[in-house]
N, C-alpha and C. Protein backbone atom coordinates (compact mmCIF):
# COMPACT_ATOMS: atom_id res chain seq x y z
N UNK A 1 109.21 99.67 83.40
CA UNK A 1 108.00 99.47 82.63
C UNK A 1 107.01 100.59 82.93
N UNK A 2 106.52 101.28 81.76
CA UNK A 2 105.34 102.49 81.70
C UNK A 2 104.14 101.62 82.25
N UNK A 3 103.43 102.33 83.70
CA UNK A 3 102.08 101.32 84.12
C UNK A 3 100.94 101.91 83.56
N UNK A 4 101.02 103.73 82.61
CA UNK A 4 100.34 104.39 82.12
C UNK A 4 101.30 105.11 81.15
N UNK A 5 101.01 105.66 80.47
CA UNK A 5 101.26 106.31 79.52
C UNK A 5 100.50 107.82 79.19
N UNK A 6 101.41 108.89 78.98
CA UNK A 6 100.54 110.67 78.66
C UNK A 6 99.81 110.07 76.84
N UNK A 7 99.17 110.37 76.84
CA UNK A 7 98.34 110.59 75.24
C UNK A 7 97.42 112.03 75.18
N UNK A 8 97.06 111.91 73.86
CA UNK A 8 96.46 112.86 73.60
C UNK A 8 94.81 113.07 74.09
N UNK A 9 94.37 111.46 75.04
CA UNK A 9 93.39 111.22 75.02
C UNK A 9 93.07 111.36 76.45
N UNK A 10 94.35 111.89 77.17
CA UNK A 10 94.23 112.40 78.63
C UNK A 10 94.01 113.89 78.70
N UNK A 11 94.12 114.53 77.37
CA UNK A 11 94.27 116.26 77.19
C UNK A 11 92.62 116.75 77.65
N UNK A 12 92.66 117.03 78.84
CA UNK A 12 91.54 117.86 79.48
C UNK A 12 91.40 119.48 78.95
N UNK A 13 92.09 120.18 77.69
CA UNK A 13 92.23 120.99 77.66
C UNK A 13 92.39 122.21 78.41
N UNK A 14 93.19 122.37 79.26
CA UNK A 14 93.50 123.25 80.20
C UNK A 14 95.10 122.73 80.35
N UNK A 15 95.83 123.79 80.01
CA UNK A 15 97.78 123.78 79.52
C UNK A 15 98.35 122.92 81.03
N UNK A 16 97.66 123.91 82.18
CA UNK A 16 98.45 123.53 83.47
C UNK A 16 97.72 122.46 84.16
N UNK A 17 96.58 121.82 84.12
CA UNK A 17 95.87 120.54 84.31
C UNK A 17 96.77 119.27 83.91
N UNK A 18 96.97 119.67 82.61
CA UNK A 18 97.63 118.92 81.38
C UNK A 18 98.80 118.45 82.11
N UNK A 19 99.78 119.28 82.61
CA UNK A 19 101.04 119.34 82.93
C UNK A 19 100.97 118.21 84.64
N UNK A 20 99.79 118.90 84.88
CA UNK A 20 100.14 118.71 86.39
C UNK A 20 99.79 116.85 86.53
N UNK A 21 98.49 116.78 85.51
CA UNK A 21 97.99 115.05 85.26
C UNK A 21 99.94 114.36 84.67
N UNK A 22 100.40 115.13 83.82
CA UNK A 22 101.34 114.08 83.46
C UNK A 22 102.29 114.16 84.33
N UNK A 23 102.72 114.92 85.48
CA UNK A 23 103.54 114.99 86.56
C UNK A 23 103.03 113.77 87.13
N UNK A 24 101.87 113.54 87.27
CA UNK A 24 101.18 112.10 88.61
C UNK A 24 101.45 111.20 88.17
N UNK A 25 101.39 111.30 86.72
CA UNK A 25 101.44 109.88 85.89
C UNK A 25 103.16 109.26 85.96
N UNK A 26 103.70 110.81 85.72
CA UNK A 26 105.40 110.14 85.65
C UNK A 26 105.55 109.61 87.12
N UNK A 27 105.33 109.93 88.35
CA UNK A 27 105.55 109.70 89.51
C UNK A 27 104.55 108.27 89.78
N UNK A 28 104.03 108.21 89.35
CA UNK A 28 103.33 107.11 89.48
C UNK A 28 104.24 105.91 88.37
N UNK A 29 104.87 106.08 87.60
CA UNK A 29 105.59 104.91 86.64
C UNK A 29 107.26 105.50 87.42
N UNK A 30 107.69 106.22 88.02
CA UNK A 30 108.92 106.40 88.66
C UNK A 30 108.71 105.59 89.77
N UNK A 31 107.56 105.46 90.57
CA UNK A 31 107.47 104.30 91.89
C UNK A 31 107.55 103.33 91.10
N UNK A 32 106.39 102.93 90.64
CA UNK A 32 106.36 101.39 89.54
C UNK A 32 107.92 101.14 89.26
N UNK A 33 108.88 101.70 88.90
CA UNK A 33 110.46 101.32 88.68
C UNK A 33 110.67 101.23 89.64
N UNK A 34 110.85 101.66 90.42
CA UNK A 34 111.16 101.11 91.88
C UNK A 34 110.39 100.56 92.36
N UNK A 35 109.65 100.17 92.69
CA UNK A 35 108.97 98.54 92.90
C UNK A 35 109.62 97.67 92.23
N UNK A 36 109.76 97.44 90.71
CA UNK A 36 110.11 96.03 90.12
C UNK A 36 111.76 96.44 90.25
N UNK A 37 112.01 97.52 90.25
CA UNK A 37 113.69 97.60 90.08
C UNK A 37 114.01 97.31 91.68
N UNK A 38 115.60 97.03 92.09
CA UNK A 38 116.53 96.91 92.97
C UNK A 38 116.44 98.11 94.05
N UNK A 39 115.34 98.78 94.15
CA UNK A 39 115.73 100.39 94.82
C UNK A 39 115.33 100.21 96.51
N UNK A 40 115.93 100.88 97.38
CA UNK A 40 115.59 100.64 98.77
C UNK A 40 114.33 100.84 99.18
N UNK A 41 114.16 100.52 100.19
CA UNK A 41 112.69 101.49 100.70
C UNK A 41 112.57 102.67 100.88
N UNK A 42 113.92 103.04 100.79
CA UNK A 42 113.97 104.53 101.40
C UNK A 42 113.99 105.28 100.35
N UNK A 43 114.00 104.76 99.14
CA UNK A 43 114.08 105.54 97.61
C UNK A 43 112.62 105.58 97.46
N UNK A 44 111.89 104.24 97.82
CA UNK A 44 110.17 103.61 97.50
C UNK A 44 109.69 105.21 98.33
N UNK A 45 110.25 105.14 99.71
CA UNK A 45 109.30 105.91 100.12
C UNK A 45 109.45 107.34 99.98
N UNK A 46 110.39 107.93 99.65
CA UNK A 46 111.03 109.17 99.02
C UNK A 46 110.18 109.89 97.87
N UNK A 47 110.09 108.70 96.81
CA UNK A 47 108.79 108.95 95.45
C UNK A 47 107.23 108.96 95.81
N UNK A 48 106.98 107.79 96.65
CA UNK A 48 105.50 107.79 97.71
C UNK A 48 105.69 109.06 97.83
N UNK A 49 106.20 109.28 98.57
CA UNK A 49 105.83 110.75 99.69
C UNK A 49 105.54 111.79 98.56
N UNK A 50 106.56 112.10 97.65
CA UNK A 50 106.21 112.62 96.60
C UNK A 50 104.96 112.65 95.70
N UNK A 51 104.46 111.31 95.24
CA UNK A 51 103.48 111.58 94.92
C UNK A 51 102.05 111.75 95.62
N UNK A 52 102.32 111.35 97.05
CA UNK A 52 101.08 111.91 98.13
C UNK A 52 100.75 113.26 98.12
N UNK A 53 102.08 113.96 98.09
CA UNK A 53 102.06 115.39 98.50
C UNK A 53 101.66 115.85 96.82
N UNK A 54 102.16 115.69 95.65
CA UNK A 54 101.69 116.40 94.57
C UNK A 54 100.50 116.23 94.57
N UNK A 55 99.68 115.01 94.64
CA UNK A 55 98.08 114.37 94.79
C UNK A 55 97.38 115.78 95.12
N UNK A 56 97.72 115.89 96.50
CA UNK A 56 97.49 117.16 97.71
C UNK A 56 96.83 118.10 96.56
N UNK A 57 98.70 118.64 96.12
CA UNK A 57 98.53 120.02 95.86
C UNK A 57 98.29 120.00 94.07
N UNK A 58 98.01 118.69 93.43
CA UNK A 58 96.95 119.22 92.25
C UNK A 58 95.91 119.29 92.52
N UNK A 59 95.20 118.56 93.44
CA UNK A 59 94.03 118.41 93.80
C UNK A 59 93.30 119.97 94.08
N UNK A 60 94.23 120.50 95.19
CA UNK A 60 94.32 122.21 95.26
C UNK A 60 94.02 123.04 94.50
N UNK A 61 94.81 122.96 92.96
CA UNK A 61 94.90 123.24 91.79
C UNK A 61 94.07 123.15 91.39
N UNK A 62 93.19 122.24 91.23
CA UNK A 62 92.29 121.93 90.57
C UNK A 62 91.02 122.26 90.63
N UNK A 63 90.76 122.26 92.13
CA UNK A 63 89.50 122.71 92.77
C UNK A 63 89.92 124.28 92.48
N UNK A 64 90.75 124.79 92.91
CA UNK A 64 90.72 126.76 92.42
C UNK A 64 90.89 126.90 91.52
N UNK A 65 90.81 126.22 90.44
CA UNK A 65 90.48 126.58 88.75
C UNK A 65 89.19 126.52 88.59
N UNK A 66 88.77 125.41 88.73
CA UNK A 66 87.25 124.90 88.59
C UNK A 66 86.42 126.03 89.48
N UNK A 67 86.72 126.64 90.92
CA UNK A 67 85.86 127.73 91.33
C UNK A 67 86.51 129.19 90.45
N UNK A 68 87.36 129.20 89.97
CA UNK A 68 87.47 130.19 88.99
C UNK A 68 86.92 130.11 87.91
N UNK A 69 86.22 129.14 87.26
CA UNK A 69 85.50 129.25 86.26
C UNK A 69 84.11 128.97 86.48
N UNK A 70 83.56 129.00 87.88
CA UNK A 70 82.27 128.79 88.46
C UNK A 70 82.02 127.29 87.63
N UNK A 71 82.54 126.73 87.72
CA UNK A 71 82.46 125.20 87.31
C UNK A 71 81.14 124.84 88.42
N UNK A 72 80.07 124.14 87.62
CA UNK A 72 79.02 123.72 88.83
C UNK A 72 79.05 122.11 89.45
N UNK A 73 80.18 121.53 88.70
CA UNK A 73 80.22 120.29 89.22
C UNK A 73 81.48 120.23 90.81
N UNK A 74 81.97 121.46 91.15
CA UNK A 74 83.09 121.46 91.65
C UNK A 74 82.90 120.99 93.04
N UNK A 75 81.64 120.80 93.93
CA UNK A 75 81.23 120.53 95.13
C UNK A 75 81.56 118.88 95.34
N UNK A 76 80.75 117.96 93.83
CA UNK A 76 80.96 116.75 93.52
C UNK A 76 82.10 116.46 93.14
N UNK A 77 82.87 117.28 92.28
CA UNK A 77 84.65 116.93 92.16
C UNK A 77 84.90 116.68 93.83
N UNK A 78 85.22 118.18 94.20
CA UNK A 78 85.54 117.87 95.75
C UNK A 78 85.41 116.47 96.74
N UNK A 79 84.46 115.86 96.68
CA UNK A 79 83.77 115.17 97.42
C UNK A 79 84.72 113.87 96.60
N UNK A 80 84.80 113.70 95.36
CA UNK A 80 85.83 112.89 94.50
C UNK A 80 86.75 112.87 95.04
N UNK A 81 87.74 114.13 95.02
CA UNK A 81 88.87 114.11 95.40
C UNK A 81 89.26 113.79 96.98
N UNK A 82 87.99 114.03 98.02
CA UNK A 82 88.40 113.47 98.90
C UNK A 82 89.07 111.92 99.36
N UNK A 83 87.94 111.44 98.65
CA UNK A 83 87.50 110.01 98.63
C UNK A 83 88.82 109.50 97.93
N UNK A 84 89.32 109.96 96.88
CA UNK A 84 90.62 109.44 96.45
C UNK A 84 91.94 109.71 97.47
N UNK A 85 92.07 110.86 98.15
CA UNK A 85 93.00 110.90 98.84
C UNK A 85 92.80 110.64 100.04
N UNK A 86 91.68 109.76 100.30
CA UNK A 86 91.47 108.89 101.53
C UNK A 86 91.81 107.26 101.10
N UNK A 87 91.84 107.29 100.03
CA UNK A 87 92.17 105.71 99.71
C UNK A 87 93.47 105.71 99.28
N UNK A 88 94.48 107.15 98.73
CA UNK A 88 95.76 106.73 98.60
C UNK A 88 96.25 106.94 99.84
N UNK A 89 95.60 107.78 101.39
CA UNK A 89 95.98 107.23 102.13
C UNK A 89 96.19 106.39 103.01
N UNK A 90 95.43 105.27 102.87
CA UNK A 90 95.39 104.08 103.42
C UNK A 90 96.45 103.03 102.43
N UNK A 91 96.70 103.28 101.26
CA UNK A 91 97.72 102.75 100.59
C UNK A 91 99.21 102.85 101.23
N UNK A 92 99.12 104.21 101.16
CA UNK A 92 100.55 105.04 102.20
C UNK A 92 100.41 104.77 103.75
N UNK A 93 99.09 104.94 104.23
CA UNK A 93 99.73 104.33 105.62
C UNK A 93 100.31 103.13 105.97
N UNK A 94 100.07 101.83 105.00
CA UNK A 94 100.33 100.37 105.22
C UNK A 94 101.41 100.35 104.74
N UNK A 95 101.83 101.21 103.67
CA UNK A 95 103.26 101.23 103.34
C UNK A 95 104.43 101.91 104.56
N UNK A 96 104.00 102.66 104.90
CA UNK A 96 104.85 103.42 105.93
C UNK A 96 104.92 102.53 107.35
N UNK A 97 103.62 101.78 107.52
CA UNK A 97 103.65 100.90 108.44
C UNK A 97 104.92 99.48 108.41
N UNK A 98 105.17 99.78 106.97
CA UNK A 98 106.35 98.63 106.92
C UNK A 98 105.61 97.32 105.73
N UNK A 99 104.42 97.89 104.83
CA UNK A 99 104.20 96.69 104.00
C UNK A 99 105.29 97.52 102.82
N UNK A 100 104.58 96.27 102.03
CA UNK A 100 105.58 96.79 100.74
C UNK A 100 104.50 97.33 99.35
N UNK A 101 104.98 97.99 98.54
CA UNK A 101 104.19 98.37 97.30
C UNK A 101 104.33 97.12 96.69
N UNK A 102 102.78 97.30 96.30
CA UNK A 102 102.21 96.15 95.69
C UNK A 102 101.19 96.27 94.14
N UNK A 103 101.35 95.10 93.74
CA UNK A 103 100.22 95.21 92.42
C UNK A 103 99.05 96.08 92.69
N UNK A 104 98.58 95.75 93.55
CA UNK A 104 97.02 96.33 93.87
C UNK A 104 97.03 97.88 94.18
N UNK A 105 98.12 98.56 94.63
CA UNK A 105 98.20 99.98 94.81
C UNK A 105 98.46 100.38 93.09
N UNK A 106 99.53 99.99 92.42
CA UNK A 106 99.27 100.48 91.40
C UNK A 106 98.14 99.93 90.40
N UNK A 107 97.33 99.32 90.75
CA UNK A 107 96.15 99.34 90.05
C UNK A 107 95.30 99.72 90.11
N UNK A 108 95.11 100.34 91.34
CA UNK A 108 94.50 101.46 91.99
C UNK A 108 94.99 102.67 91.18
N UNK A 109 95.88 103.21 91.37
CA UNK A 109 96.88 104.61 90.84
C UNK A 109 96.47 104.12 89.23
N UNK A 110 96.86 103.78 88.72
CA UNK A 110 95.92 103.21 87.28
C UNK A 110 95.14 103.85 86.78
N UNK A 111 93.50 102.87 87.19
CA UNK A 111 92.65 102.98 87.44
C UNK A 111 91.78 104.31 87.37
N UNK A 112 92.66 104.94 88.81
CA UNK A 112 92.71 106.21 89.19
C UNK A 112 92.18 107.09 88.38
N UNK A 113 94.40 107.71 88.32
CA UNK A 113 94.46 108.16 87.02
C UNK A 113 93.51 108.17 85.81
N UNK A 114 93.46 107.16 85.16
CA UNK A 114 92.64 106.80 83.33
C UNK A 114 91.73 107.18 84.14
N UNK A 115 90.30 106.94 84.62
CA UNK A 115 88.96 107.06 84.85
C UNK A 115 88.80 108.58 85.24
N UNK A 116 89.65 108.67 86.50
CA UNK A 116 89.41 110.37 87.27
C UNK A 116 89.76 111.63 86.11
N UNK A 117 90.49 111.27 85.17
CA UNK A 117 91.19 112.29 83.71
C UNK A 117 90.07 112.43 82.78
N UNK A 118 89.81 110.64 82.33
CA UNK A 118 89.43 111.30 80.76
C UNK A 118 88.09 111.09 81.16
N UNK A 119 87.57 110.65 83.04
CA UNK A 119 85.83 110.36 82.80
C UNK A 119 85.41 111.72 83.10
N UNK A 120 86.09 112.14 84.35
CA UNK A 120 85.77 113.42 85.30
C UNK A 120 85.95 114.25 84.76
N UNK A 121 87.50 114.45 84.59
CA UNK A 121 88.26 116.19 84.51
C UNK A 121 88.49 116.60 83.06
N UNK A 122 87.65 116.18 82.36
CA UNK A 122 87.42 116.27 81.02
C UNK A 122 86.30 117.14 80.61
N UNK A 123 85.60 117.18 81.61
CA UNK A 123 84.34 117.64 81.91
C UNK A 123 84.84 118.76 82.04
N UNK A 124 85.14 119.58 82.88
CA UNK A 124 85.46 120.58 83.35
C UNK A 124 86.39 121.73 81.92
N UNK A 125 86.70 121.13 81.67
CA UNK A 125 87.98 121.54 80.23
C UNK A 125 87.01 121.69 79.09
N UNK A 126 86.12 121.13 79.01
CA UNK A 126 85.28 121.03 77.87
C UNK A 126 85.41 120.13 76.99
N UNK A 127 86.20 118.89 77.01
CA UNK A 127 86.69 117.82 75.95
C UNK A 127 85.69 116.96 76.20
């Protein structure tokens, strides 16, 4: 089951933004299948890890575009993006601790996603 979906209404205008938002999104509905599907933990945590580490390095991405275009909101992005990858890591540490993925992480990742795309990084793109 898709827990999000790419549309045209996530297009931040910027080609490699674009690409890199629908990479999170697929990895984020590739865990979601493994959650409701039969898959081990060791598959669960294989895709986790995966999408922790892409998180990372769009986040990366993102911030050195935005100071390449002297973007003036990029101090307050920053400060965003911390705050999000302080709360997917407390998601991931309880998972690694031995809980299990749950509703509430992907409604979080959700959430996330839709709000941080088309409220925030939309801004930045000019849409």
């Amino acid at each position: 089951m898709t827990v999000l979906a790419w549309s045209d209404a996530f297009d931040v205008g910027v080609d490699k933004m674009n690409e890199e938002h629908q990479r999170l999104i697929d990895l984020m509905n590739r865990l979601h299948d493994l959650y409701e599907g039969d898959a081990s933990r060791s598959e669960q945590k294989k895709t986790f890890d995966e999408l922790a580490k892409y998180t990372v390095k769009h986040f990366a991405d993102e911030e050195a575009y935005m100071e390449s275009i002297e973007w003036p909101g990029l101090v307050t992005h920053r400060h965003i993006h911390a705050k999000l990858l302080d709360d997917l890591g407390t998601h991931k540490a309880a998972f690694d601790k031995g809980g299990e993925l749950s509703s509430k992480l992907f409604s979080f990742l959700k959430i996330w996603l839709k709000a941080h795309i088309q409220g925030i990084d939309r801004k930045y793109g000019g849409r």
